[in-house]
PDB file of N, CA and C in Angstrom:
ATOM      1  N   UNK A   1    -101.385 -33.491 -83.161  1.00  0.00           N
ATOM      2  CA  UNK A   1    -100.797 -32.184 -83.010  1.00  0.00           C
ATOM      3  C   UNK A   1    -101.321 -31.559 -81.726  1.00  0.00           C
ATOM      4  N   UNK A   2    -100.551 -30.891 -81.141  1.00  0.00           N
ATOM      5  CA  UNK A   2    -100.648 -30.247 -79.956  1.00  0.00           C
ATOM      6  C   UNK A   2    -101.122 -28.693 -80.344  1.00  0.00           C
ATOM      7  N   UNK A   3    -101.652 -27.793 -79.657  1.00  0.00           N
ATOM      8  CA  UNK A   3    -102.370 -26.649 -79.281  1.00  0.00           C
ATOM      9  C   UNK A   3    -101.761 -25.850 -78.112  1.00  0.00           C
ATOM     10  N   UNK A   4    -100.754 -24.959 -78.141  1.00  0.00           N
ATOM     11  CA  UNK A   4    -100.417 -23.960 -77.564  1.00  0.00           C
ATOM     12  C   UNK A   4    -101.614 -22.873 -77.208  1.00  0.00           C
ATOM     13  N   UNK A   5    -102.159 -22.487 -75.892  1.00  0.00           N
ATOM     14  CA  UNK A   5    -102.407 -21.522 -75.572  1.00  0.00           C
ATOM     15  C   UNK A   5    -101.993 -19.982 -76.126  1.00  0.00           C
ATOM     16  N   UNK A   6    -102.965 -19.230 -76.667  1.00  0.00           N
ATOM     17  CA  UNK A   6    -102.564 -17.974 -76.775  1.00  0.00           C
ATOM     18  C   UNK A   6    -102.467 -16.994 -75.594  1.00  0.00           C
ATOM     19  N   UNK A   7    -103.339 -17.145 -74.819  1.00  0.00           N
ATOM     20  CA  UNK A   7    -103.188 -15.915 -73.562  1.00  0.00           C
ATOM     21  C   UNK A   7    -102.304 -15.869 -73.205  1.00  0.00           C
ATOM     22  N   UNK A   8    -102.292 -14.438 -71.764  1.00  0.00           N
ATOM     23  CA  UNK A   8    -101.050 -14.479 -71.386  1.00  0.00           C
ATOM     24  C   UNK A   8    -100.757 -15.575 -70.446  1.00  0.00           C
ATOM     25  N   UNK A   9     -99.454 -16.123 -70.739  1.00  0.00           N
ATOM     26  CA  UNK A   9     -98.937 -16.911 -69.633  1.00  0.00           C
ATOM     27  C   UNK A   9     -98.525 -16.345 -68.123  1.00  0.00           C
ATOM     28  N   UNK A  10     -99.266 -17.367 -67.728  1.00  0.00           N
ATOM     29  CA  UNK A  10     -98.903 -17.233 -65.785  1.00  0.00           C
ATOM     30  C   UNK A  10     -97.466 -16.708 -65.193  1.00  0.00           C
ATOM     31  N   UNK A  11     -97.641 -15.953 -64.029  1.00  0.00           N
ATOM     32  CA  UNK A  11     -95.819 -15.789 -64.492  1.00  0.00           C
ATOM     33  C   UNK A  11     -95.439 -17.354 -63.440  1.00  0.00           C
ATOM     34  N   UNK A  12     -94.290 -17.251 -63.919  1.00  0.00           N
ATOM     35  CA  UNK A  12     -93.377 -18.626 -63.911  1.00  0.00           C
ATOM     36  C   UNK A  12     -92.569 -17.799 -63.073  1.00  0.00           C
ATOM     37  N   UNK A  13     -91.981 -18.796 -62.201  1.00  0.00           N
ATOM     38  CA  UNK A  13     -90.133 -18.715 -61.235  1.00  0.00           C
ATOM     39  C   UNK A  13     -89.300 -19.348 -62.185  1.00  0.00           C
ATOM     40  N   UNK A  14     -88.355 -18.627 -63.287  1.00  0.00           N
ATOM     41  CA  UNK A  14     -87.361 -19.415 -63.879  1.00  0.00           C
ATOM     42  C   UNK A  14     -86.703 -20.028 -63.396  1.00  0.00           C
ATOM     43  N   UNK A  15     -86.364 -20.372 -61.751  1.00  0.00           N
ATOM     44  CA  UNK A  15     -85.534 -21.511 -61.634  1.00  0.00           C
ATOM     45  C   UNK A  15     -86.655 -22.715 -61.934  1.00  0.00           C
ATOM     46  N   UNK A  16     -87.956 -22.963 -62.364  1.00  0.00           N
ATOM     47  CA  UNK A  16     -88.819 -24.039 -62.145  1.00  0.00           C
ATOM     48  C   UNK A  16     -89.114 -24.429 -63.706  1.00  0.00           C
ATOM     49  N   UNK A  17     -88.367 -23.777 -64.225  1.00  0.00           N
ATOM     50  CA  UNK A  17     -88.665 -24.169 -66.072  1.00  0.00           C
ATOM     51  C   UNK A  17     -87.245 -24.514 -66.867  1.00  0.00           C
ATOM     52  N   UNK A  18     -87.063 -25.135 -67.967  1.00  0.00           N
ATOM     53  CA  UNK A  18     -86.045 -25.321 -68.451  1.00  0.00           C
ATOM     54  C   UNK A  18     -86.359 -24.732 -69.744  1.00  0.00           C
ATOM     55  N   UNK A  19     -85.696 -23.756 -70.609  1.00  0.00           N
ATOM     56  CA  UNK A  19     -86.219 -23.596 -71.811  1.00  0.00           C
ATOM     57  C   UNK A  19     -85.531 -24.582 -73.181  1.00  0.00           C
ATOM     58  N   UNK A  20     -86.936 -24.948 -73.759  1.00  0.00           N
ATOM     59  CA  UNK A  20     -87.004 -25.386 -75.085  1.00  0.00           C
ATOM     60  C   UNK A  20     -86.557 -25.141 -76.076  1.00  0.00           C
ATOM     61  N   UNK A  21     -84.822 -26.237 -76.215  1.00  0.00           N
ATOM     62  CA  UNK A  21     -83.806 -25.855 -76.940  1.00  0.00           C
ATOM     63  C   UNK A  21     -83.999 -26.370 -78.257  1.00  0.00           C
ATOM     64  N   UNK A  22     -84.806 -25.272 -79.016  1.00  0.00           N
ATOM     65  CA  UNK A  22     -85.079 -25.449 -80.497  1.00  0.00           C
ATOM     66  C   UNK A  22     -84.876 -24.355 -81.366  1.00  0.00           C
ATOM     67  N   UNK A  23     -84.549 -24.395 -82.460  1.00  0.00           N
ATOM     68  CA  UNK A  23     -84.700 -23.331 -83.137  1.00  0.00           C
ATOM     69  C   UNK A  23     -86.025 -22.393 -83.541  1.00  0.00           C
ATOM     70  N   UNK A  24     -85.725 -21.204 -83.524  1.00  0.00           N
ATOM     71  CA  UNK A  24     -86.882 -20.102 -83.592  1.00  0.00           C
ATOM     72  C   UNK A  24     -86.711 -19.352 -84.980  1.00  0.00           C
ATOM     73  N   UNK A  25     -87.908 -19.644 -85.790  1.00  0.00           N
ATOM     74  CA  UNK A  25     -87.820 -18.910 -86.965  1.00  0.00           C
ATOM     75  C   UNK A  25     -88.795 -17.722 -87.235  1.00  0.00           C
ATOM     76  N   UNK A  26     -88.750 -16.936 -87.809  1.00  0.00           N
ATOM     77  CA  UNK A  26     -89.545 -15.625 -88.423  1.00  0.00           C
ATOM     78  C   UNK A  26     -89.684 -15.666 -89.850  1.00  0.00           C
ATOM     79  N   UNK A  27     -91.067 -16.246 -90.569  1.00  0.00           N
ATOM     80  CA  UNK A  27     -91.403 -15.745 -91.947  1.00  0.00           C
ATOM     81  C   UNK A  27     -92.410 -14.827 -92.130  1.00  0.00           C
ATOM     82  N   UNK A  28     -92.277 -13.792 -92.957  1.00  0.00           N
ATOM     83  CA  UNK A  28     -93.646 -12.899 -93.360  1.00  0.00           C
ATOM     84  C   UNK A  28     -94.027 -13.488 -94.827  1.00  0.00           C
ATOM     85  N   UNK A  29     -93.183 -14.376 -95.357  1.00  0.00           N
ATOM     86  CA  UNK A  29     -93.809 -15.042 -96.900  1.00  0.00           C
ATOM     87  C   UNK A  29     -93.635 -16.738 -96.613  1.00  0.00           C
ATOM     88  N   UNK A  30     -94.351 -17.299 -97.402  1.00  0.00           N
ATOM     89  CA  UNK A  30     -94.439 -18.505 -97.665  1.00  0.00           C
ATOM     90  C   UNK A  30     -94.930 -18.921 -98.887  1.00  0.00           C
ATOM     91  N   UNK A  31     -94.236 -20.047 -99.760  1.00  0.00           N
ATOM     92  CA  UNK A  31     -94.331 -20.411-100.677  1.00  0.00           C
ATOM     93  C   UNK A  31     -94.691 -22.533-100.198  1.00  0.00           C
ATOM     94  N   UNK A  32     -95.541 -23.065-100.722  1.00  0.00           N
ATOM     95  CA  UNK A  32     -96.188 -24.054-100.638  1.00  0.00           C
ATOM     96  C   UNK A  32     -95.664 -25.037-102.123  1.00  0.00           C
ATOM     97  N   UNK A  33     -95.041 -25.838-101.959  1.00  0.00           N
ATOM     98  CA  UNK A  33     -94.624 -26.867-103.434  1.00  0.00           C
ATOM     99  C   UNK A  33     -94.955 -28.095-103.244  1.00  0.00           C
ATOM    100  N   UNK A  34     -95.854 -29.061-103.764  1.00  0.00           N
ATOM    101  CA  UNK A  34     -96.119 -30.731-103.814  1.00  0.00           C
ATOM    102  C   UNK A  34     -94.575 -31.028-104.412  1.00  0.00           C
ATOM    103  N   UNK A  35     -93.793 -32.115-103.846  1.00  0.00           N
ATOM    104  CA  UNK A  35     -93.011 -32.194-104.245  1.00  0.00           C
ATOM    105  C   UNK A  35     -93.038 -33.958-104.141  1.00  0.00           C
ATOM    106  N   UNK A  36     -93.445 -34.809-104.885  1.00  0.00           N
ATOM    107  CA  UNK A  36     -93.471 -36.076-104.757  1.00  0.00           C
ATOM    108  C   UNK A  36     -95.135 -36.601-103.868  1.00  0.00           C
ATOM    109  N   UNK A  37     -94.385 -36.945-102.882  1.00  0.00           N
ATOM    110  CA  UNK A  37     -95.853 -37.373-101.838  1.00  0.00           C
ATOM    111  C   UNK A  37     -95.624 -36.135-100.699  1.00  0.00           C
ATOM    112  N   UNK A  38     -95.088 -35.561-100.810  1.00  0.00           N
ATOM    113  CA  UNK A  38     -94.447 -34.365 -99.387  1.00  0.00           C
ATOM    114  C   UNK A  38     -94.982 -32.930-100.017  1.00  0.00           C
ATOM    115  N   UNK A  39     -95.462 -32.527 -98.912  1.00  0.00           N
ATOM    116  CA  UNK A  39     -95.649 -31.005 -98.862  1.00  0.00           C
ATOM    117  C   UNK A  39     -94.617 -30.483 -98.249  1.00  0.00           C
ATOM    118  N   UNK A  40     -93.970 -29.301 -99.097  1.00  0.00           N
ATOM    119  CA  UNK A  40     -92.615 -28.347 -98.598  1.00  0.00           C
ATOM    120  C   UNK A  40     -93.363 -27.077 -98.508  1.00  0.00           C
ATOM    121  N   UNK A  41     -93.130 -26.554 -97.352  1.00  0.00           N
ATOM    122  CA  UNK A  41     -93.165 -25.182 -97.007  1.00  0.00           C
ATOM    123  C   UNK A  41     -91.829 -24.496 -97.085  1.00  0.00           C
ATOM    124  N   UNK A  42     -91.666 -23.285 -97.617  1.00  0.00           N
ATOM    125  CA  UNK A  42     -90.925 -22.295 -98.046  1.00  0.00           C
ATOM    126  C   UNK A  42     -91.219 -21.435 -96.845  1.00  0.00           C
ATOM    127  N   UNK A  43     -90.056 -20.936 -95.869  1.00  0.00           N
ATOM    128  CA  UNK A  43     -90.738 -19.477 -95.249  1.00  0.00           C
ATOM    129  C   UNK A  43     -89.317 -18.578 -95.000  1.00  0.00           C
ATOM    130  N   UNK A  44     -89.756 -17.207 -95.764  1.00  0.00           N
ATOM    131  CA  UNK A  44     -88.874 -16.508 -96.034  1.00  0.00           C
ATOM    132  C   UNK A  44     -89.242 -14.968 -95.228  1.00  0.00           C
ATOM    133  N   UNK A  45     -88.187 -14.199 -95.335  1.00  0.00           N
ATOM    134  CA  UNK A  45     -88.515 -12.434 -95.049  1.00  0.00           C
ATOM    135  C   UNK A  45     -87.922 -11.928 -95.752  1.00  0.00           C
ATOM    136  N   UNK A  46     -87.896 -10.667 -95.728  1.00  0.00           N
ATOM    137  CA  UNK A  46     -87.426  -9.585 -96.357  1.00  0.00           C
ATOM    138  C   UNK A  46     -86.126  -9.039 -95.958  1.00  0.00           C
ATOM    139  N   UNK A  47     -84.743  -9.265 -96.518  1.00  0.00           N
ATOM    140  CA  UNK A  47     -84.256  -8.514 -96.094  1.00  0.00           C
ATOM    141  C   UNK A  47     -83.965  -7.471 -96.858  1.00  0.00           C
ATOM    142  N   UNK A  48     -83.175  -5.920 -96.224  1.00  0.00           N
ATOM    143  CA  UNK A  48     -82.843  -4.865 -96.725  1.00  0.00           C
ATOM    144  C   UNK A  48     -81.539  -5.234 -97.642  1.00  0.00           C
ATOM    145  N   UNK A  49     -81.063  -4.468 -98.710  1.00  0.00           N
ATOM    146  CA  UNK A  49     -80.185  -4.853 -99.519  1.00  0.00           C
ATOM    147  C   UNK A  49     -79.530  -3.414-100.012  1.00  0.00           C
ATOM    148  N   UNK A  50     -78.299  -3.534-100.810  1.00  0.00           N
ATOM    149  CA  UNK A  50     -78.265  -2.220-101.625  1.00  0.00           C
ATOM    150  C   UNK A  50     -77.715  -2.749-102.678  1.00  0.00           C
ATOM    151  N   UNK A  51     -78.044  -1.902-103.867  1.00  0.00           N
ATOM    152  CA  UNK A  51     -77.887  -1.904-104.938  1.00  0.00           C
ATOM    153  C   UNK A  51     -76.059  -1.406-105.887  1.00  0.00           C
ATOM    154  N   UNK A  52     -75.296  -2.087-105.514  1.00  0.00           N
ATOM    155  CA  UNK A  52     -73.843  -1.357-105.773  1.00  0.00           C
ATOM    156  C   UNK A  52     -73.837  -1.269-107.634  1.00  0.00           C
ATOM    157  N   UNK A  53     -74.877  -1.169-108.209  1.00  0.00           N
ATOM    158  CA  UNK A  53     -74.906  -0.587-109.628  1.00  0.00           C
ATOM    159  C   UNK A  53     -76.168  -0.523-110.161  1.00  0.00           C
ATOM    160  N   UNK A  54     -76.554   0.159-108.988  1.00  0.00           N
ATOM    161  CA  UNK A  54     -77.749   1.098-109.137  1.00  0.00           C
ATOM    162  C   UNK A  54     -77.627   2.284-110.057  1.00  0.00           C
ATOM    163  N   UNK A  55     -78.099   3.010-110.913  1.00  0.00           N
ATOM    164  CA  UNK A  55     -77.776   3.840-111.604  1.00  0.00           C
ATOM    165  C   UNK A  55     -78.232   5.421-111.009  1.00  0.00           C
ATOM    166  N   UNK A  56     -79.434   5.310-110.246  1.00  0.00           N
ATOM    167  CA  UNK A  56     -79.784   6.389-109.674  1.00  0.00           C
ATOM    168  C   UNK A  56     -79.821   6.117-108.620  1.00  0.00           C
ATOM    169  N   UNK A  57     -80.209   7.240-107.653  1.00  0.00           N
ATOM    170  CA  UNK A  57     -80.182   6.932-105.975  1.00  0.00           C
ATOM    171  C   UNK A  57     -81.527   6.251-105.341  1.00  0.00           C
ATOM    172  N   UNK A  58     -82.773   6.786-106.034  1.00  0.00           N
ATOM    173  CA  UNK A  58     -84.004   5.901-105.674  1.00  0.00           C
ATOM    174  C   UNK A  58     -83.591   4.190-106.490  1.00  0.00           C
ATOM    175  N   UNK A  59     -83.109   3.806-106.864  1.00  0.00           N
ATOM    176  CA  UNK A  59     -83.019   2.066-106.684  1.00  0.00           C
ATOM    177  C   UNK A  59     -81.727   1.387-106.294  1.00  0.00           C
ATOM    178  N   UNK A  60     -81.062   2.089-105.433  1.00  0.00           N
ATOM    179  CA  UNK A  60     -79.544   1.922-104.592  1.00  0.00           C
ATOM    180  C   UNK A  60     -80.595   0.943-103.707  1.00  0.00           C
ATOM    181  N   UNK A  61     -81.267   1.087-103.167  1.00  0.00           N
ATOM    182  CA  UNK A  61     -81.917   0.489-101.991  1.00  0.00           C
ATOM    183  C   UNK A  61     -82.750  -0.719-102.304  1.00  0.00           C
ATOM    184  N   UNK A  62     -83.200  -1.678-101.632  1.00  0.00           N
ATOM    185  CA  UNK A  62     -84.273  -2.419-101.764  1.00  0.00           C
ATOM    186  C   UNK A  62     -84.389  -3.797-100.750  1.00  0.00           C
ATOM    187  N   UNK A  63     -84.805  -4.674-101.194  1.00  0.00           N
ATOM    188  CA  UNK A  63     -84.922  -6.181-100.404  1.00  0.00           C
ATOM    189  C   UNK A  63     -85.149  -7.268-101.491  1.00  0.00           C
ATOM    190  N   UNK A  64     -84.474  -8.481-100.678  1.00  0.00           N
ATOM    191  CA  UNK A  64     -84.075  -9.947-101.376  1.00  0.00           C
ATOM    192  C   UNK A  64     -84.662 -10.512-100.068  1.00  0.00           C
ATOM    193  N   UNK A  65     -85.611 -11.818-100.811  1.00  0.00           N
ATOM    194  CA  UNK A  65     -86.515 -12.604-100.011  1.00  0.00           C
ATOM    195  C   UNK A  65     -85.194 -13.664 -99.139  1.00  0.00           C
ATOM    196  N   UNK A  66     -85.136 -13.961 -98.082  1.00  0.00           N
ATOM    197  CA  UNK A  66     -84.261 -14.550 -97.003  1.00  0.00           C
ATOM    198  C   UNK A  66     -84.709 -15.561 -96.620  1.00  0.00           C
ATOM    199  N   UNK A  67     -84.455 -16.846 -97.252  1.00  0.00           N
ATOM    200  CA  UNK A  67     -85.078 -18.017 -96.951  1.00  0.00           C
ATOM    201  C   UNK A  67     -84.963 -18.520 -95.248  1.00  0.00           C
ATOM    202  N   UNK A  68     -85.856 -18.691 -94.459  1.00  0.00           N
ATOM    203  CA  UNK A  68     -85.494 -18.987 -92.881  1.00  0.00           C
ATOM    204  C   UNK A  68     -85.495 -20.066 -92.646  1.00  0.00           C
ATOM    205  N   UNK A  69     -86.657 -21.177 -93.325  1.00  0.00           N
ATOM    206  CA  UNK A  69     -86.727 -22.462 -92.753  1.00  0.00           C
ATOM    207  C   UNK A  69     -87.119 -23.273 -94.086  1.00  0.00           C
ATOM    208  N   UNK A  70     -87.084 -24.373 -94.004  1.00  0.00           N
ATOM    209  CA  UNK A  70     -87.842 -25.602 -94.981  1.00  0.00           C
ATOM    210  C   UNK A  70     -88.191 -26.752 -94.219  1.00  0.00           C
ATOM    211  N   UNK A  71     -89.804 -26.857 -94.580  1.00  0.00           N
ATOM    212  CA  UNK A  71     -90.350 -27.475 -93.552  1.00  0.00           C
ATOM    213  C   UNK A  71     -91.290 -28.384 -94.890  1.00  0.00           C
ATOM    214  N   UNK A  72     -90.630 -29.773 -94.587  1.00  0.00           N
ATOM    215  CA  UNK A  72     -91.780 -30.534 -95.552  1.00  0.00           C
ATOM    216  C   UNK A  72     -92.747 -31.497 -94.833  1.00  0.00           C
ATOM    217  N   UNK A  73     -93.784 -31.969 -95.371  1.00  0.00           N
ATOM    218  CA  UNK A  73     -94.975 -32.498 -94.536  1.00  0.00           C
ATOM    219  C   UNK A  73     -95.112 -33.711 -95.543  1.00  0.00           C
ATOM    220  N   UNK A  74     -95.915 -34.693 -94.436  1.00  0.00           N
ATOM    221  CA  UNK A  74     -96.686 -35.908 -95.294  1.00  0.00           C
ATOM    222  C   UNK A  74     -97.938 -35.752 -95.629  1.00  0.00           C
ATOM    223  N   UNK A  75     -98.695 -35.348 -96.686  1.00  0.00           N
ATOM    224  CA  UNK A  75    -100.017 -35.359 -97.028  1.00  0.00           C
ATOM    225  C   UNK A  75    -100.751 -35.618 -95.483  1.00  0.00           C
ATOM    226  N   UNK A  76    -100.591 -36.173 -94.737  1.00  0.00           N
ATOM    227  CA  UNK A  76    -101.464 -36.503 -93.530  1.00  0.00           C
ATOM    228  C   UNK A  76    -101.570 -34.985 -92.714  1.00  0.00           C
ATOM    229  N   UNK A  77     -99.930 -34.844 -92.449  1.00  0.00           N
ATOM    230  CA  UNK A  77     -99.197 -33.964 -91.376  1.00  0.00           C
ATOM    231  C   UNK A  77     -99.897 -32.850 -92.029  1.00  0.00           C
ATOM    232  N   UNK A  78    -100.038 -32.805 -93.197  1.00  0.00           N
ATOM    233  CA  UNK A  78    -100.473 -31.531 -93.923  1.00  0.00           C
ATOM    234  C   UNK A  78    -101.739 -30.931 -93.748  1.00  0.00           C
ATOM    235  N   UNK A  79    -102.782 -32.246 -93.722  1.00  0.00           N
ATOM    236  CA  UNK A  79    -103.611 -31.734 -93.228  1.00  0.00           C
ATOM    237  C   UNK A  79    -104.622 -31.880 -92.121  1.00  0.00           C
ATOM    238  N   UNK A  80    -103.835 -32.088 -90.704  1.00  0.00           N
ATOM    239  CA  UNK A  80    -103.630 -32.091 -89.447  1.00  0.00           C
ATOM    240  C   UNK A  80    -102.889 -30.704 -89.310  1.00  0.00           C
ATOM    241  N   UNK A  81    -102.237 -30.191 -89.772  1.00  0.00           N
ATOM    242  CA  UNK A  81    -101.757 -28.838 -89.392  1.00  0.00           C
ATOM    243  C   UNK A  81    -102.624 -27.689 -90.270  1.00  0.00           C
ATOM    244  N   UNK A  82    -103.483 -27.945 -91.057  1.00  0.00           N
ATOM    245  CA  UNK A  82    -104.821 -27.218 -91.734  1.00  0.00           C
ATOM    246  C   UNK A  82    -105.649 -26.876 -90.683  1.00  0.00           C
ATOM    247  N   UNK A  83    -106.130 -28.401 -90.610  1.00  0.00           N
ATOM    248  CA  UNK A  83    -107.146 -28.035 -89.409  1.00  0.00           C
ATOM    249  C   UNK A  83    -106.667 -27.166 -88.416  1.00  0.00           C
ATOM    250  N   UNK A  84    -105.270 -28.105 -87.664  1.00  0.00           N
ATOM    251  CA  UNK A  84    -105.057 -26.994 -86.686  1.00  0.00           C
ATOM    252  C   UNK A  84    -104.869 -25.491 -86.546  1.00  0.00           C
ATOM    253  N   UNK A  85    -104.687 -25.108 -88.067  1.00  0.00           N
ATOM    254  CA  UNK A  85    -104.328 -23.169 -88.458  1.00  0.00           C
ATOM    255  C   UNK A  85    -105.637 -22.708 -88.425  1.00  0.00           C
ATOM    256  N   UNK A  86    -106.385 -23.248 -88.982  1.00  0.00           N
ATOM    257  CA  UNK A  86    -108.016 -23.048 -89.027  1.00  0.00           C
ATOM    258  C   UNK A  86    -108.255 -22.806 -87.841  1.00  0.00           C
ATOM    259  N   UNK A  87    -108.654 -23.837 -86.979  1.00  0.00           N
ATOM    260  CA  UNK A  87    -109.634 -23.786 -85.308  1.00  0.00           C
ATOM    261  C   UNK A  87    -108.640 -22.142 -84.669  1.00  0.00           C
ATOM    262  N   UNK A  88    -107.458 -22.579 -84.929  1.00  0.00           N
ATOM    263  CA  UNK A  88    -106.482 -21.415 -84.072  1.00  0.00           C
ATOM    264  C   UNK A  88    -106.982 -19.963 -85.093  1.00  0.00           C
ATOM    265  N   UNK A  89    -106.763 -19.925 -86.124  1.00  0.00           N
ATOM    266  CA  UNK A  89    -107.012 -18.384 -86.563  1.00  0.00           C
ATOM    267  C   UNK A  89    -108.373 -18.354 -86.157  1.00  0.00           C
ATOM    268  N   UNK A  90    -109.595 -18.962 -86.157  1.00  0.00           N
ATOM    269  CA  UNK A  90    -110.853 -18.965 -85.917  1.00  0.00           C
ATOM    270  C   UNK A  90    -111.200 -17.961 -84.610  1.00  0.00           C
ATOM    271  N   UNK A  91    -110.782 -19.072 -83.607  1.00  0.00           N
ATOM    272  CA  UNK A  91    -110.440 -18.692 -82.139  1.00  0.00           C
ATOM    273  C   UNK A  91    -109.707 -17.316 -82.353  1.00  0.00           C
ATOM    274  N   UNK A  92    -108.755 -16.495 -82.945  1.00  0.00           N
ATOM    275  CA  UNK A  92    -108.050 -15.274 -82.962  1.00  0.00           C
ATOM    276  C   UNK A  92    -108.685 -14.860 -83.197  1.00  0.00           C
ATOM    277  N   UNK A  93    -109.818 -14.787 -84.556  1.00  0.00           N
ATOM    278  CA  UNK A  93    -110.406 -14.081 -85.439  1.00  0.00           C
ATOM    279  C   UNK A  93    -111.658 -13.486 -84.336  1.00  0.00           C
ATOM    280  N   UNK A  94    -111.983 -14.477 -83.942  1.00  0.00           N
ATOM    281  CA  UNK A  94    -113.691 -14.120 -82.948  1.00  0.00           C
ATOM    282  C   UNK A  94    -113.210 -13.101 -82.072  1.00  0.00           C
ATOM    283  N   UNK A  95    -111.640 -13.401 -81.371  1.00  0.00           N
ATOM    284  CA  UNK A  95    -111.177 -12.197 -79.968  1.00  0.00           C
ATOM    285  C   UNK A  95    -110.834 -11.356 -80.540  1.00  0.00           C
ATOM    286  N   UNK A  96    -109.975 -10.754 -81.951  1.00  0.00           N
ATOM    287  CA  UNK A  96    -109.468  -9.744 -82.118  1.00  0.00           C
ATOM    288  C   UNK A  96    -110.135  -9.032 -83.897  1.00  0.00           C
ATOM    289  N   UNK A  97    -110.491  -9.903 -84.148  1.00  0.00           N
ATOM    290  CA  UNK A  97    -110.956  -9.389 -85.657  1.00  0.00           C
ATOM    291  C   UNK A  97    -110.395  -9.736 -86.210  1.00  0.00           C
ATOM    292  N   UNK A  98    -110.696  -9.726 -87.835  1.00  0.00           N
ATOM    293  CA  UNK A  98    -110.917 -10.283 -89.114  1.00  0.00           C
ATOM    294  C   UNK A  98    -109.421 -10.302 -89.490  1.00  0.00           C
ATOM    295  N   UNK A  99    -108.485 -11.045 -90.017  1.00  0.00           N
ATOM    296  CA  UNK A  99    -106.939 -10.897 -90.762  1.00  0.00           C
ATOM    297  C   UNK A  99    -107.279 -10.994 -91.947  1.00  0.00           C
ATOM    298  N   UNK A 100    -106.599  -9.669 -92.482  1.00  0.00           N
ATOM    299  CA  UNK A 100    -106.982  -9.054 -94.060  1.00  0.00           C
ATOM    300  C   UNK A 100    -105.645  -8.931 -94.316  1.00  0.00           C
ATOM    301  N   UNK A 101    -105.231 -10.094 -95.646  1.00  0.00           N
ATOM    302  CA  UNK A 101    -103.913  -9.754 -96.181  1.00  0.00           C
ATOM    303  C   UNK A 101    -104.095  -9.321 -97.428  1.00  0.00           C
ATOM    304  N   UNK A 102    -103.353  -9.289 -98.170  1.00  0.00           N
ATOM    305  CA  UNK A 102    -103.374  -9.169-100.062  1.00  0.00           C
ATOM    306  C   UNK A 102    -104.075 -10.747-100.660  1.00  0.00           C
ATOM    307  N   UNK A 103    -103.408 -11.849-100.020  1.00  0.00           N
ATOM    308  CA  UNK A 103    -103.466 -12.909-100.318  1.00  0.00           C
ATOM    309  C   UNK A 103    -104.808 -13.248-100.057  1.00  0.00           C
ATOM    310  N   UNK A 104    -105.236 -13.355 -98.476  1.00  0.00           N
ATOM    311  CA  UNK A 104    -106.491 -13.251 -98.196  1.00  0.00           C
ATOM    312  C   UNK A 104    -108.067 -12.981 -98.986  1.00  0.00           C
ATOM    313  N   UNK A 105    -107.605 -11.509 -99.386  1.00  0.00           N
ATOM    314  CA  UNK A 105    -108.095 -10.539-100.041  1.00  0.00           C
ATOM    315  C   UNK A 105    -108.464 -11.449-101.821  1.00  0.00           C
ATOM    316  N   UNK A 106    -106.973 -11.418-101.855  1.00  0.00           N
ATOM    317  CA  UNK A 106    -107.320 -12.096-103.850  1.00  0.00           C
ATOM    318  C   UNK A 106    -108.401 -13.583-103.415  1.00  0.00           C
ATOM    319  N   UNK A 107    -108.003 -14.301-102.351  1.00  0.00           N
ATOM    320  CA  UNK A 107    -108.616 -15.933-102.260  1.00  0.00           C
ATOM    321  C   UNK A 107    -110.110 -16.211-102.730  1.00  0.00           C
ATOM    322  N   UNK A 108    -110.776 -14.595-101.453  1.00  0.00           N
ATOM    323  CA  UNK A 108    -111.787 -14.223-101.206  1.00  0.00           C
ATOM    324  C   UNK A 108    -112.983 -13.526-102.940  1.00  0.00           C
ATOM    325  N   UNK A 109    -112.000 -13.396-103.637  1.00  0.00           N
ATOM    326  CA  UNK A 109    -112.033 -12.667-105.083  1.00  0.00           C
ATOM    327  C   UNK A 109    -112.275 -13.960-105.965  1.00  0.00           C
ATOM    328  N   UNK A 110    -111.443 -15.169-105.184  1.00  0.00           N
ATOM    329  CA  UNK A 110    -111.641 -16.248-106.423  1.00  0.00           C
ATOM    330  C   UNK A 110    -110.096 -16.684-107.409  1.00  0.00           C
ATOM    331  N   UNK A 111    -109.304 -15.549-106.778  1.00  0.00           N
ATOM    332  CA  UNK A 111    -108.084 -15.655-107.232  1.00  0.00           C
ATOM    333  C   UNK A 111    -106.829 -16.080-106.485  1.00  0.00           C
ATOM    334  N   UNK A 112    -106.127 -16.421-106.666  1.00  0.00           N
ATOM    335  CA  UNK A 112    -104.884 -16.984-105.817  1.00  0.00           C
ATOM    336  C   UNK A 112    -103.661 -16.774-106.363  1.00  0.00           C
TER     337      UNK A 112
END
């Protein structure tokens, strides 16, 4: 596995680059399933929604999780990309401080 630089990048002359025709995804959730010998990653967001038989006006509104990508791994790949989230949040963690989620938070408790 390869290691992307976090800093800022140098500026570049776009005629001297070609950009990297891949798809770009956004999850704020992830769900993790053993599924045989493969690890599947789930990564979803939030989208906004409305409620067309909502009964009152506070639950007209809300959000449905938006599946973005499915990404499955080989037990190996799986954990080759551990390590690599590790060293990288590590390295974040020392320059900018501590990442405190809910999830985080329960792990740290003993709970998951």
């Amino acid at each position: 596995m390869t290691e992307m630089a976090v800093n800022e990048p140098a500026p570049i002359n776009p005629e001297d680059v070609e950009r990297i025709n891949a798809p770009a995804f956004y999850g704020s959730t992830i769900q993790a399933v053993w599924a045989g010998n493969d690890l599947t990653l789930v990564f979803a967001k939030p989208h906004p929604v409305i409620n067309k038989k909502a009964e009152s006006p506070d639950q007209q509104f809300g959000a449905v999780l938006e599946t973005q990508a499915i990404i499955s791994l080989s037990p190996q790949t799986a954990k080759d990309l551990f390590l690599l989230l590790q060293g990288t949040v590590k390295r974040y963690e020392d320059q900018f401080g501590v990442i405190s989620t809910e999830y985080t938070q329960r792990a740290e408790k003993g709970d998951k």
